[in-house]
Protein backbone atom coordinates (compact mmCIF):
# COMPACT_ATOMS: atom_id res chain seq x y z
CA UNK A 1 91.61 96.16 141.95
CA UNK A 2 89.85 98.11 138.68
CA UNK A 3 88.30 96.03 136.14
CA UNK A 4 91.36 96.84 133.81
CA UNK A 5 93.67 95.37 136.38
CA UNK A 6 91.43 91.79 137.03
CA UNK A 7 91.08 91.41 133.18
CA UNK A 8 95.30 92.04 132.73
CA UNK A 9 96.10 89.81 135.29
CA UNK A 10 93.23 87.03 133.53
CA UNK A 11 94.83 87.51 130.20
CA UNK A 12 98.57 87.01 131.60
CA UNK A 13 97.16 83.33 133.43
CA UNK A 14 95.51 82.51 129.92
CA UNK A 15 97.27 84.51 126.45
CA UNK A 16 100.63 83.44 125.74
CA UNK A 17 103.38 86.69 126.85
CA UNK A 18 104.31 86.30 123.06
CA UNK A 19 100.73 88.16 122.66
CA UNK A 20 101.50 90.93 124.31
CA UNK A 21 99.15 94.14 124.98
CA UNK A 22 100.23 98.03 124.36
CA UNK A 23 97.79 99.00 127.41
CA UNK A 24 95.92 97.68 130.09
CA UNK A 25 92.55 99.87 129.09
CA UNK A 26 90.39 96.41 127.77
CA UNK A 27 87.82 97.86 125.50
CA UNK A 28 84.05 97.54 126.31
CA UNK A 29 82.91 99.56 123.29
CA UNK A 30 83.74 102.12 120.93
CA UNK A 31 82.08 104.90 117.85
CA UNK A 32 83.81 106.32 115.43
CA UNK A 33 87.22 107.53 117.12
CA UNK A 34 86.51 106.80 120.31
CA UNK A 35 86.89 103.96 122.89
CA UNK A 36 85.69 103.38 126.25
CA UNK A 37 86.74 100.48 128.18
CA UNK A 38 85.99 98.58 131.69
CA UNK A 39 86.61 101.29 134.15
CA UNK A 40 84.31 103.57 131.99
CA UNK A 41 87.67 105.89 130.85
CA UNK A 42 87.30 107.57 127.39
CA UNK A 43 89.68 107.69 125.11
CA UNK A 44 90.58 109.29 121.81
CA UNK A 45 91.96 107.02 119.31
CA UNK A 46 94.92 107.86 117.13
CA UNK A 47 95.47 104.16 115.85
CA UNK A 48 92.50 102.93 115.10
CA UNK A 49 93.46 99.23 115.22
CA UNK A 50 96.48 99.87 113.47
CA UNK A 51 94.92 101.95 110.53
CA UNK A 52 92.55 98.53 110.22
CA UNK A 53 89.27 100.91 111.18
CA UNK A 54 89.31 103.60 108.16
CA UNK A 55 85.89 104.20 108.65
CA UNK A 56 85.89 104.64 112.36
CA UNK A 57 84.85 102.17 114.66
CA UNK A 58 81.22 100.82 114.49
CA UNK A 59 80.07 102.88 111.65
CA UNK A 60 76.10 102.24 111.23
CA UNK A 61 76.60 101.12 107.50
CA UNK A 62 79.14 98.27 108.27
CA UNK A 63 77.34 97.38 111.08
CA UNK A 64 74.18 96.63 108.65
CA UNK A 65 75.98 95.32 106.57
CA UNK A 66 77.21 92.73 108.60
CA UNK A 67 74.33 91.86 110.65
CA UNK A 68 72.11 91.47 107.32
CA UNK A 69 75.13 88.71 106.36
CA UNK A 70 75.12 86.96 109.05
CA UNK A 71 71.37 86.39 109.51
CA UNK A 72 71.93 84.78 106.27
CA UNK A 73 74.55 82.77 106.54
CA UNK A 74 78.13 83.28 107.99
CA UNK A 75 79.98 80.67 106.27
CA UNK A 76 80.23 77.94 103.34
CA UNK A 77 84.14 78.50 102.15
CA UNK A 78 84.65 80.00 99.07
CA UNK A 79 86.00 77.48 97.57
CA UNK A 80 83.14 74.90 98.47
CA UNK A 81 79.65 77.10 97.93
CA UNK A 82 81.03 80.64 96.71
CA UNK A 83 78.71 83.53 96.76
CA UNK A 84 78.33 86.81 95.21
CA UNK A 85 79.27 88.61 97.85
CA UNK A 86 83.33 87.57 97.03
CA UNK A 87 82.45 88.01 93.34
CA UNK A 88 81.24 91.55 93.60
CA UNK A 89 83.90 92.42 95.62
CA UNK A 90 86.88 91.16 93.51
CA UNK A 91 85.06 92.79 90.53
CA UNK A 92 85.19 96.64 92.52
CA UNK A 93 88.88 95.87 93.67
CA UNK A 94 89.99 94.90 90.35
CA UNK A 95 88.48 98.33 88.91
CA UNK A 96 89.95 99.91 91.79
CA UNK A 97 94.03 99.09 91.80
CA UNK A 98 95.72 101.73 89.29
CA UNK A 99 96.36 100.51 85.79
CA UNK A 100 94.90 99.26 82.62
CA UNK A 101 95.68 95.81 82.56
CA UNK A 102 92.71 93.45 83.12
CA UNK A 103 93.02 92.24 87.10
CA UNK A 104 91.93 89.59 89.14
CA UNK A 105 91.56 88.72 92.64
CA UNK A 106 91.92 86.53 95.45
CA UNK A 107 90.71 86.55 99.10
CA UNK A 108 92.19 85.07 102.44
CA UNK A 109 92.10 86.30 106.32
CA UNK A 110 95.42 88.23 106.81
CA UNK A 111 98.08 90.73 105.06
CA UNK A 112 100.67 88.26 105.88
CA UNK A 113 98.52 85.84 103.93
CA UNK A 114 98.21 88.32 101.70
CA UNK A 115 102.02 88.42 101.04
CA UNK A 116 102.26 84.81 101.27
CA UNK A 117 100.56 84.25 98.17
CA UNK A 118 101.87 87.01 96.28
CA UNK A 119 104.70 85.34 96.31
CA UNK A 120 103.57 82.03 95.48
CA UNK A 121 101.83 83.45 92.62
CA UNK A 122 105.25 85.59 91.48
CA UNK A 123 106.87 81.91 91.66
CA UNK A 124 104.15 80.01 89.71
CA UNK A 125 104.55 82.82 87.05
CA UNK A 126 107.46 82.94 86.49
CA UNK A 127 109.01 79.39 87.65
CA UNK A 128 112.01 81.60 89.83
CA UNK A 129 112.97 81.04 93.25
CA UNK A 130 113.83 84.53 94.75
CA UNK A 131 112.26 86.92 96.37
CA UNK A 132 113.77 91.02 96.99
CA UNK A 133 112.26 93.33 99.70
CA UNK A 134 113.71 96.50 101.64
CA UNK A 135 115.48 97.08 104.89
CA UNK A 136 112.89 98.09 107.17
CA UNK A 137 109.96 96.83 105.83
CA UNK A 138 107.06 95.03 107.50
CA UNK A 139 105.21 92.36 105.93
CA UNK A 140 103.75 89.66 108.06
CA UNK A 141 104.67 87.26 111.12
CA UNK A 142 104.44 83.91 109.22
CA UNK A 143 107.36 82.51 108.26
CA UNK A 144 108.23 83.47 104.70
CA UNK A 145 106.40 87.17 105.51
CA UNK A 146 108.72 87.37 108.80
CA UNK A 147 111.64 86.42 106.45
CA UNK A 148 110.84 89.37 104.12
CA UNK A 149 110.55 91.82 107.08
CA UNK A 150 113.65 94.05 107.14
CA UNK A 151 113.67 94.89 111.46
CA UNK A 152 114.62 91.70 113.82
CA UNK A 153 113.25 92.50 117.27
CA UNK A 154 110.76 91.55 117.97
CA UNK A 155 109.76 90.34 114.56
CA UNK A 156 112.10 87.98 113.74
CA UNK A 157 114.43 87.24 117.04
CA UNK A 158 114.41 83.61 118.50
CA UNK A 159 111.67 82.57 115.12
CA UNK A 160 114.89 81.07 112.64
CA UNK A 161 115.51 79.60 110.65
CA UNK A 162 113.68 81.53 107.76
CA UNK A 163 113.27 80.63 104.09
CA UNK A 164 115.91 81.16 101.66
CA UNK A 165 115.87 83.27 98.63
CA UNK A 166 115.29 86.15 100.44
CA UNK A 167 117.29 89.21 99.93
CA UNK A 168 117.04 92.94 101.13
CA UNK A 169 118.17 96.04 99.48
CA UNK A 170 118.50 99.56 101.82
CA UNK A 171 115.14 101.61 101.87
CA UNK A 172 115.87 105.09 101.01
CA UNK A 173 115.75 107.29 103.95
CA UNK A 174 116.19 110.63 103.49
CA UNK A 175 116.69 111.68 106.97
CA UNK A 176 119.40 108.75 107.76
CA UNK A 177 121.10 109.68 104.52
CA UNK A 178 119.96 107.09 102.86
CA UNK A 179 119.10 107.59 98.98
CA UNK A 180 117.53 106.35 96.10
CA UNK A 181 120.71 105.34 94.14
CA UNK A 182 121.95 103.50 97.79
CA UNK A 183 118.86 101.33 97.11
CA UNK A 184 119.55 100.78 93.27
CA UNK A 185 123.30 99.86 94.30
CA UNK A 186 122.03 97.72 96.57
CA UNK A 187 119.59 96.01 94.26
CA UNK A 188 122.79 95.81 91.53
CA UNK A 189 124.96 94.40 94.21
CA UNK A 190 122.45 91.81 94.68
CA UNK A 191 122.20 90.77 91.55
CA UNK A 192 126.30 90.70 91.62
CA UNK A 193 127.19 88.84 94.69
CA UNK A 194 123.81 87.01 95.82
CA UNK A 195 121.59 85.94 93.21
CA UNK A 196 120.92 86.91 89.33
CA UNK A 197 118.35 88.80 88.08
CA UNK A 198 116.87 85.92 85.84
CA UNK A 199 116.67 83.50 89.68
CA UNK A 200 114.42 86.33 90.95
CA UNK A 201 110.67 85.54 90.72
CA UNK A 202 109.58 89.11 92.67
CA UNK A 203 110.59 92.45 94.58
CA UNK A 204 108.33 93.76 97.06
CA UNK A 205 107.62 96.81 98.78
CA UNK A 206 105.84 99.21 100.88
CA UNK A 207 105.03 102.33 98.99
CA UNK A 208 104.95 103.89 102.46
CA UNK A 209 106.57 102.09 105.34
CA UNK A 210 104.28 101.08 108.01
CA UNK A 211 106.59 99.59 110.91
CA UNK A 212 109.58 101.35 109.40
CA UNK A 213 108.41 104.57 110.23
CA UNK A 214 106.21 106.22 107.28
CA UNK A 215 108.77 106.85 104.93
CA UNK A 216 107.21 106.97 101.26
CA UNK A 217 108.95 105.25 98.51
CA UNK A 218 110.45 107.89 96.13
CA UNK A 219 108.65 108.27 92.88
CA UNK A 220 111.88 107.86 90.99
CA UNK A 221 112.54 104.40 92.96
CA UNK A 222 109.27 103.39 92.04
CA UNK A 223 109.56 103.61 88.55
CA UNK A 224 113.20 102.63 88.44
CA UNK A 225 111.43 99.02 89.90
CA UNK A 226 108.91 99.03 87.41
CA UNK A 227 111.51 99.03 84.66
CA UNK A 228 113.92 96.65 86.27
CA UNK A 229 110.80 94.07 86.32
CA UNK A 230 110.17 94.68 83.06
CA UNK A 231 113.37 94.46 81.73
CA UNK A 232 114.10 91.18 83.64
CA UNK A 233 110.88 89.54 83.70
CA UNK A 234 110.21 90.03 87.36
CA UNK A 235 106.74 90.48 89.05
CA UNK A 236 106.38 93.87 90.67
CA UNK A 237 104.34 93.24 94.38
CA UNK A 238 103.37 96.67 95.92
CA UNK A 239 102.13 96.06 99.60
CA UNK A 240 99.57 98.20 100.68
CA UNK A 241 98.36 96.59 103.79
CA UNK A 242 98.34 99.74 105.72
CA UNK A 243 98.80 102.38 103.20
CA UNK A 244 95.37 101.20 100.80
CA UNK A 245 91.81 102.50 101.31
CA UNK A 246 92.25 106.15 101.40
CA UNK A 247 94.61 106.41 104.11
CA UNK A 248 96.91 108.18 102.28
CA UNK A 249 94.75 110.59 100.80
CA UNK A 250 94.86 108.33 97.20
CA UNK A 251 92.81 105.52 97.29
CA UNK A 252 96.17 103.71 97.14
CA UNK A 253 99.61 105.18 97.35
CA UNK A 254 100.59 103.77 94.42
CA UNK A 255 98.82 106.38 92.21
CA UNK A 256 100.94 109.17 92.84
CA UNK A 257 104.16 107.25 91.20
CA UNK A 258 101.37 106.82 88.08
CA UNK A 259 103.06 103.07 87.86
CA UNK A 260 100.83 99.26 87.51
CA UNK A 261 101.72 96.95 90.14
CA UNK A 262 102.17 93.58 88.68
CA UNK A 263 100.36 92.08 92.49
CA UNK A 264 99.35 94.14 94.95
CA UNK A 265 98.34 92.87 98.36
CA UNK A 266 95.74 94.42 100.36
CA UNK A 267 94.04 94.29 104.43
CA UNK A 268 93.75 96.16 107.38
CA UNK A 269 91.28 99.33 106.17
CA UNK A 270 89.46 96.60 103.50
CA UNK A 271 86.77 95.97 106.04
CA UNK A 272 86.56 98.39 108.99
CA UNK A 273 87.78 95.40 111.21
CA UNK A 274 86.22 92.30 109.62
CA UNK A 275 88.97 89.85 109.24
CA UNK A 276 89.53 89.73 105.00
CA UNK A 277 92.28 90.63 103.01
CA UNK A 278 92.98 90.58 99.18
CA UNK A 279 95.55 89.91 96.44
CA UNK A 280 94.97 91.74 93.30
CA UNK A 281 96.58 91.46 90.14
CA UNK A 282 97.13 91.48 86.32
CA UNK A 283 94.73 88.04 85.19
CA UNK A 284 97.86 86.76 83.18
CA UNK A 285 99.85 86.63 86.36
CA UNK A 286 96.94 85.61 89.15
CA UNK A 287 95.56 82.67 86.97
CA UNK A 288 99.48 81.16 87.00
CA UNK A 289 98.18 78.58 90.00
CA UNK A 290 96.79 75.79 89.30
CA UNK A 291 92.88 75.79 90.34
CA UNK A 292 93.30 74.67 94.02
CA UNK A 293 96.23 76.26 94.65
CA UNK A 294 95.08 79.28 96.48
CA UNK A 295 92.56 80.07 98.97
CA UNK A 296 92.04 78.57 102.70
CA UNK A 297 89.24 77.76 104.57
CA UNK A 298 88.05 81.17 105.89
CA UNK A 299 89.27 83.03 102.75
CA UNK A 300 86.47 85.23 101.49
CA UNK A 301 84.57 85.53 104.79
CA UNK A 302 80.60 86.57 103.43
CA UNK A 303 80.54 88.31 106.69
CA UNK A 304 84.18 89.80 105.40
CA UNK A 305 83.07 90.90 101.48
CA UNK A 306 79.80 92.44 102.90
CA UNK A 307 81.91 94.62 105.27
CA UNK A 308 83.97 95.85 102.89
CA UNK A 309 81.68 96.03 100.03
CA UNK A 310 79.70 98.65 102.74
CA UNK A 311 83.58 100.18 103.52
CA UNK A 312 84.32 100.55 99.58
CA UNK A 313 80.87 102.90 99.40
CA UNK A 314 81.48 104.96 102.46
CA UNK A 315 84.77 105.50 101.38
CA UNK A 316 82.88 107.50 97.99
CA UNK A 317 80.15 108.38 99.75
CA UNK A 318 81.79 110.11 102.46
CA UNK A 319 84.61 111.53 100.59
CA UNK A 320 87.36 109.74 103.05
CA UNK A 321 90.22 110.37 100.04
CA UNK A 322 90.24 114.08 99.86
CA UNK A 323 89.06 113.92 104.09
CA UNK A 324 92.72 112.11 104.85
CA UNK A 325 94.22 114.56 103.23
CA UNK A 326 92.54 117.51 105.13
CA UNK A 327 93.29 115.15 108.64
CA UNK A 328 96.77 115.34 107.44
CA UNK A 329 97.08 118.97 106.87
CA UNK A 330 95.40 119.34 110.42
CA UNK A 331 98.06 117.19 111.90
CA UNK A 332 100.79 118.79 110.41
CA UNK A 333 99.74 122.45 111.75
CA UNK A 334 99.33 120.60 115.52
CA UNK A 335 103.39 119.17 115.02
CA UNK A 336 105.01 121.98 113.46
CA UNK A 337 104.03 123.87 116.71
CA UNK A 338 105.19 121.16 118.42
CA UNK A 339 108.55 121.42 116.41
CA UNK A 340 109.03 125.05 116.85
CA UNK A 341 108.77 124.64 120.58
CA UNK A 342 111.05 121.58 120.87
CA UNK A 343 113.00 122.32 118.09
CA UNK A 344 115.98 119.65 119.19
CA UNK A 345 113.17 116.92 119.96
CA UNK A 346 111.51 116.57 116.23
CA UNK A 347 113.84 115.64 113.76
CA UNK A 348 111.08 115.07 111.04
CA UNK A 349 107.55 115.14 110.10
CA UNK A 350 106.00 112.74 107.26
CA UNK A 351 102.63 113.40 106.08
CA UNK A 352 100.99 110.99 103.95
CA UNK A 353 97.65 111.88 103.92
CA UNK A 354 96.29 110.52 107.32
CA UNK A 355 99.36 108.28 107.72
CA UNK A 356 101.49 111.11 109.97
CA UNK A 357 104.70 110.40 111.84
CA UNK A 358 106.79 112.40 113.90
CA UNK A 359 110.42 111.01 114.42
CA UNK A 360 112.01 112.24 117.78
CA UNK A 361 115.74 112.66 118.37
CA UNK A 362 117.76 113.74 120.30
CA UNK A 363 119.99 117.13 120.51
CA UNK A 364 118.18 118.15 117.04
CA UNK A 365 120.63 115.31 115.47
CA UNK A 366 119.26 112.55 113.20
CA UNK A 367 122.07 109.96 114.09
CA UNK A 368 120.35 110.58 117.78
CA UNK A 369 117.28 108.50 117.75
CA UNK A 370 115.38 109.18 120.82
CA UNK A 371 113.91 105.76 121.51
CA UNK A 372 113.67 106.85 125.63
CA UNK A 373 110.94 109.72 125.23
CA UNK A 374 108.98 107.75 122.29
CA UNK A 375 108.73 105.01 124.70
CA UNK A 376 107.45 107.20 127.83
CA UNK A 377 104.91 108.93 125.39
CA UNK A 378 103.38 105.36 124.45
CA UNK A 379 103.69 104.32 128.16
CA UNK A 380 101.59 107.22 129.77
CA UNK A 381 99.32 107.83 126.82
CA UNK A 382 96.62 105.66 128.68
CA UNK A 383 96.77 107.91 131.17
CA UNK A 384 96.06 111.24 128.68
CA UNK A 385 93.12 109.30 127.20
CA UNK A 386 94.74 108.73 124.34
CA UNK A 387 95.80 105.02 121.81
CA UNK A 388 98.63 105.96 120.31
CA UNK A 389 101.86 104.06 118.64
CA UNK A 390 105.37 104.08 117.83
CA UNK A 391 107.45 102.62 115.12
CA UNK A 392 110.44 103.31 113.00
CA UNK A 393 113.68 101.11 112.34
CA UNK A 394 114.98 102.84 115.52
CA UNK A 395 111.81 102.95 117.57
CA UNK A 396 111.65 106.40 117.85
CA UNK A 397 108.74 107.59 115.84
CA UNK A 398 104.88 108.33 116.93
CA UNK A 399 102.27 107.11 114.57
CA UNK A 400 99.20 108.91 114.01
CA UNK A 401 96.82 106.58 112.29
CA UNK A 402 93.03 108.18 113.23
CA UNK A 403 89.89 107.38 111.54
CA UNK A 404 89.27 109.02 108.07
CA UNK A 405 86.16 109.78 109.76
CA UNK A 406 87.58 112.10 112.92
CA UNK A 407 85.75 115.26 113.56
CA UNK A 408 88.04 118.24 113.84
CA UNK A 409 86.84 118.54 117.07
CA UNK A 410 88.51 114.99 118.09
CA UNK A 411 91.23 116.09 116.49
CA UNK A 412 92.08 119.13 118.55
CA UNK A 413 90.84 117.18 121.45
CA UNK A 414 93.32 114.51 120.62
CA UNK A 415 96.10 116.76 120.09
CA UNK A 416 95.39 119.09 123.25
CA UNK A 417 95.58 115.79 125.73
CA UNK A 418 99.24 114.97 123.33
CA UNK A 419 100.65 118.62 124.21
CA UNK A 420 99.90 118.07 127.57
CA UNK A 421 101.25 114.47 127.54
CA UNK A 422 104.96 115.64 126.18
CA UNK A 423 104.66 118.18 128.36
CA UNK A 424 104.69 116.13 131.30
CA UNK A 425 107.15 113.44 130.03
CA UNK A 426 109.78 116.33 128.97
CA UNK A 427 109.33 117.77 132.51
C-alpha cells in the first residue's frame, strides 16, 4: 500500500465523509505552482487552493513575513490587545476597493464570515430584513451564506431549514439564454410577489461566478444594481472572495463596471493561504454596529495581516495584475486549439484574467451539459500530474485557477499533460 493509500484510508477512520477529498495525492510540500506529495509524484497545479494561493505556494516573502510574526507573537484577539499589523492592513484595503467614498474595514477567518457580516452590517444600516442574491451563486457553507447560495447539491441538500428573507433572482447566462433583463424581471417580480423593495436591507453578488461557472456579471447589470440601491435605499454587497487580488487581471473585478460597492467582502487570495478575510466598506455604513458587534476570536490573525500585508506588495511588486491577464491570454490560445479540434465538446470559453473556464457539452449543444467527461477529466487528472477543478450550475465546466506567479513554462507543461489527459478520456 503507497503512502497516499495508508494516509486515505487514516483520514476516512478519522475526518467526517462530509469532508470529503478531490484526490488521494496528500501533499508533503509545494513552490510556487507546484506540489509534491507522499509518494514523491509532482504535480502541476491549476487550482491553487481554490484561487486562495495568488502568489504561488510558499513564496519567500510570505514566508518571512510570517515567520518574523510569529516569533513575536501569534495571537492576542483583536478585539482584546489589537496591533498594527490589522490597522495597516485595513488602512491599504480601504485605499484599495474602487471608489471615493471614505471606507472602513473589518477582519474575521472565512469568506462565509465574510458574507455573514455583510449582511449583518446591511441590516444594522438600514433596520430591513431581506436579503437578494443570484441563481447560481456561491457564498459560504454557514447557514445564512448556504441560504444565499443559488446551487443545492451538495451545498445546501439535507442542511434545512435556512433563514428567511432570502430571495434569488436568475444570473444572466449568456450561453443558457439567460439575459440581463431576465435578471431585472426577476428582481421586479420580487419586489411584486415576495417582498418590497423598502423590506430589503441588501443584494449581493459575484461579479464573476466562482462555483457557478465563471460567468462575469454584465456591466449593464451592474450598474442597473447600483441604481436600484440607490434609488431604494439598499446596500450594494459585491463578493469578491475568489475574484479579488488580481485574479482577474483588475485588482478587483469590480473596476471594470467603474461602480462603488456599498460592502464588499473579501478572502481566499488576501493572504497566500493564511486563514484572514475582510469586509470593506463605505465608514457611514461599516460603523452602523454597535462597538462589539463584529469581530470573533481569531478575526485579524497577526500571523494573517502580516501575510497579506507581504501578498498586497508582491502583488505591485511583481506586477501579478497585468501578469493574470497575460496567463489568461496564454490559456485561451491552449483552449481554442482545444475547441477547434473538439469542436462539439467546448461549448464556451470565459476568460477573466487568470480566472479561465471551459464549459463542455455535448453534440456542440448548450442545453447538453456534459457533466460525464468533466467528471472523468477531474477523476484521472491525478494521474496526468495535474490539480484541477470543475464547477458550473450543471457541473460541467473545468476551472483553471493557477498562480499569478506560473512560469510560461508550467503553463505549457500544464497544458501538454491536459491534451494528453482529454485525449485519453475521449478515447
Amino acid at each position: 500500500m503507497s503512502n497516499n493509500q495508508k494516509l486515505q484510508e487514516r483520514k476516512s477512520n478519522a475526518i467526517a465523509r462530509g469532508m470529503g477529498n478531490l484526490y488521494s495525492s496528500f501533499v508533503t510540500h509545494a513552490k510556487n505552482a507546484e506540489l509534491w506529495d507522499a509518494d514523491g509524484n509532482r504535480y502541476i497545479d491549476f487550482a491553487t487552493g481554490i484561487a486562495v494561493c495568488n502568489t504561488g505556494h510558499s513564496h519567500p516573502k510570505v514566508v518571512e513575513a510570517v515567520q518574523k510574526q510569529v516569533a513575536n507573537f501569534s495571537h492576542t484577539c483583536l478585539m482584546v490587545n489589537p496591533y498594527e499589523q490589522a490597522v495597516e492592513l485595513a488602512e491599504k484595503l480601504n485605499t484599495l476597493v474602487p471608489g471615493d467614498t471614505p471606507k472602513k474595514s473589518i477582519f474575521v477567518s472565512t469568506g462565509a464570515e465574510a458574507v455573514e457580516n455583510a449582511v449583518k452590517i446591511a441590516r444594522a444600516y438600514t433596520g430591513r430584513r431581506g436579503t437578494i442574491a443570484f441563481a447560481g451563486g456561491f457564498h459560504g457553507r454557514t447557514n445564512l451564506s448556504m441560504a444565499l447560495t443559488g446551487k443545492t447539491v451538495p451545498y445546501k441538500h439535507l442542511f434545512g431549514p435556512f433563514p428567511g428573507d432570502i430571495y434569488h433572482a436568475p444570473y444572466p447566462m449568456a450561453m443558457h439564454g439567460i439575459t440581463v433583463e431576465d435578471s431585472i424581471r426577476g428582481i421586479e417580480t420580487l419586489f411584486k410577489t415576495s417582498i418590497e423593495a423598502r423590506d430589503v436591507a441588501a443584494i449581493i453578488i459575484e461579479p464573476v461566478q466562482g462555483e457557478g461557472g465563471f460567468y462575469a456579471a454584465p456591466v449593464s447589470l451592474l450598474t442597473y444594481l447600483r441604481k436600484l440601491c440607490d434609488e431604494e435605499g439598499i446596500v450594494l454587497i459585491i463578493d469578491e472572495v475568489q475574484s479579488g487580488f488580481g485574479r482577474t487581471g483588475t485588482f478587483f473585478n469590480l473596476e471594470r463596471a467603474g461602480i462603488e460597492a456599498d460592502i464588499m467582502t473579501m478572502a481566499k487570495g488576501i493572504a497566500g493561504g493564511y486563514p484572514i478575510s475582510a469586509v470593506c466598506g463605505k465608514a457611514a455604513i461599516m460603523d452602523a454596529p454597535l462597538p462589539g458587534g463584529l469581530g470573533g476570536t481569531y478575526g485579524g490573525s497577526p500571523v494573517g495581516c502580516a501575510a497579506a500585508l507581504a501578498v498586497l506588495d508582491i502583488i505591485e511588486e511583481e506586477g501579478l495584475v497585468q501578469r493574470a491577464n497575460e496567463i489568461g491570454a496564454q490559456f485561451e490560445k491552449r483552449i481554442q486549439a482545444v475547441s477547434k479540434k473538439y469542436p462539439d465538446l467546448v461549448g464556451d470559453i470565459r476568460i477573466n484574467g487568470a480566472m479561465i473556464a471551459m464549459e463542455l457539452v455535448t453534440n456542440g449543444e448548450a442545453k447538453q451539459p456534459n457533466t460525464e467527461v468533466t467528471q472523468q477529466i477531474i477523476a484521472h487528472a491525478q494521474e496526468a500530474g495535474l490539480v484541477l477543478l470543475s464547477c458550473g450550475y450543471y457541473g460541467n465546466v473545468i476551472r483553471f485557477l493557477p498562480a499569478l506567479t506560473i512560469t510560461d513554462e508550467l503553463i505549457a507543461e500544464g497544458f501538454d499533460k491536459f491534451d494528453a489527459l482529454l485525449a485519453k478520456v475521449l478515447t
